[in-house]
Protein backbone atom coordinates (compact mmCIF):
# COMPACT_ATOMS: atom_id res chain seq x y z
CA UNK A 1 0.00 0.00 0.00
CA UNK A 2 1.37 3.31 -0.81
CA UNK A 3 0.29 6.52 1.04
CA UNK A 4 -2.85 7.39 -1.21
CA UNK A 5 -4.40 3.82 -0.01
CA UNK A 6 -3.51 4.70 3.46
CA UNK A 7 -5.46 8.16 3.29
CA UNK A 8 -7.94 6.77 1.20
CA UNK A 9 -8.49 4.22 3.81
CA UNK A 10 -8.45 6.81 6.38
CA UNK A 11 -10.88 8.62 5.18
CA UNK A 12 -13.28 5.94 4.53
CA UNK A 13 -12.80 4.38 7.88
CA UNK A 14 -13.39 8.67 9.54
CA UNK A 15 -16.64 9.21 7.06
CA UNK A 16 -17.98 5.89 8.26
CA UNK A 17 -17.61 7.18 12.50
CA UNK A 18 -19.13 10.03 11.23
CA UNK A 19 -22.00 8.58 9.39
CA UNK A 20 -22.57 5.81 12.88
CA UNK A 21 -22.27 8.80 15.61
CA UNK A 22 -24.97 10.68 13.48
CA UNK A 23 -27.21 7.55 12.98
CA UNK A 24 -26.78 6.77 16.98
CA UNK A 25 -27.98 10.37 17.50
CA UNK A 26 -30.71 10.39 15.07
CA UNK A 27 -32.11 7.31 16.81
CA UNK A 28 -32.32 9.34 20.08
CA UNK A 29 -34.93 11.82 18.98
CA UNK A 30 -38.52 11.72 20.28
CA UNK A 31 -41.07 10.50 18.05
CA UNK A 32 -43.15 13.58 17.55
CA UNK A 33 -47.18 13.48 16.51
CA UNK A 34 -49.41 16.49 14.80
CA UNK A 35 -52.14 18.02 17.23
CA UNK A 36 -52.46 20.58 19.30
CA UNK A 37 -49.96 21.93 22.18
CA UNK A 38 -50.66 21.17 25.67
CA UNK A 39 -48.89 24.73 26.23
CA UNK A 40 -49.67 27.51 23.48
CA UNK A 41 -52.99 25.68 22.41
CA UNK A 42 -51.94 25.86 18.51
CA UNK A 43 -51.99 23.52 16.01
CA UNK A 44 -48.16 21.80 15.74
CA UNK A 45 -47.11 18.83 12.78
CA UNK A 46 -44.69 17.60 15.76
CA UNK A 47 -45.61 17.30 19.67
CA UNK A 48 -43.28 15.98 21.54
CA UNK A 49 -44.81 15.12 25.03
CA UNK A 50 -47.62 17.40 23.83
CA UNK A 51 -45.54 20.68 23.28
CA UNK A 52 -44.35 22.09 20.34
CA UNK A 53 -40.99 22.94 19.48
CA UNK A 54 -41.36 27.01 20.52
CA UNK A 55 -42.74 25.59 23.69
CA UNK A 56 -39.60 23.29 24.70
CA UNK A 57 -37.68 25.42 23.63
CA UNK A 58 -39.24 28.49 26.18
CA UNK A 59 -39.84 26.23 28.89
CA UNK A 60 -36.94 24.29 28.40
CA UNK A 61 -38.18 20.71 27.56
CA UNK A 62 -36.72 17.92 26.16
């Protein structure tokens, strides 16, 4: 192997980390569902524990 193969194999091997820590991540986020917020009372595409995103974000919710 000359040097190209060995950065070539680098960067694979770094992209594919990359790709798996984003993936594990990903897999963390809340399933969401549309209705209405439990804390503004309008209409959301994405509750998460029945608040909207501008709610958790105000109030501080995961």
């Amino acid at each position: 192997m000359d040097e190209t193969d060995y950065a070539n194999d680098l960067a694979m091997r770094t992209t594919e980390l990359a790709i798996r820590e984003q993936r594990e991540k990903a897999a963390q986020i809340p399933a969401g569902k549309p209705g209405e917020c439990d804390f503004c009372g309008k209409w959301s595409g994405r509750l998460v524990d029945g608040a909207c995103a501008p709610c958790r974000d105000r109030y501080h919710l995961k």
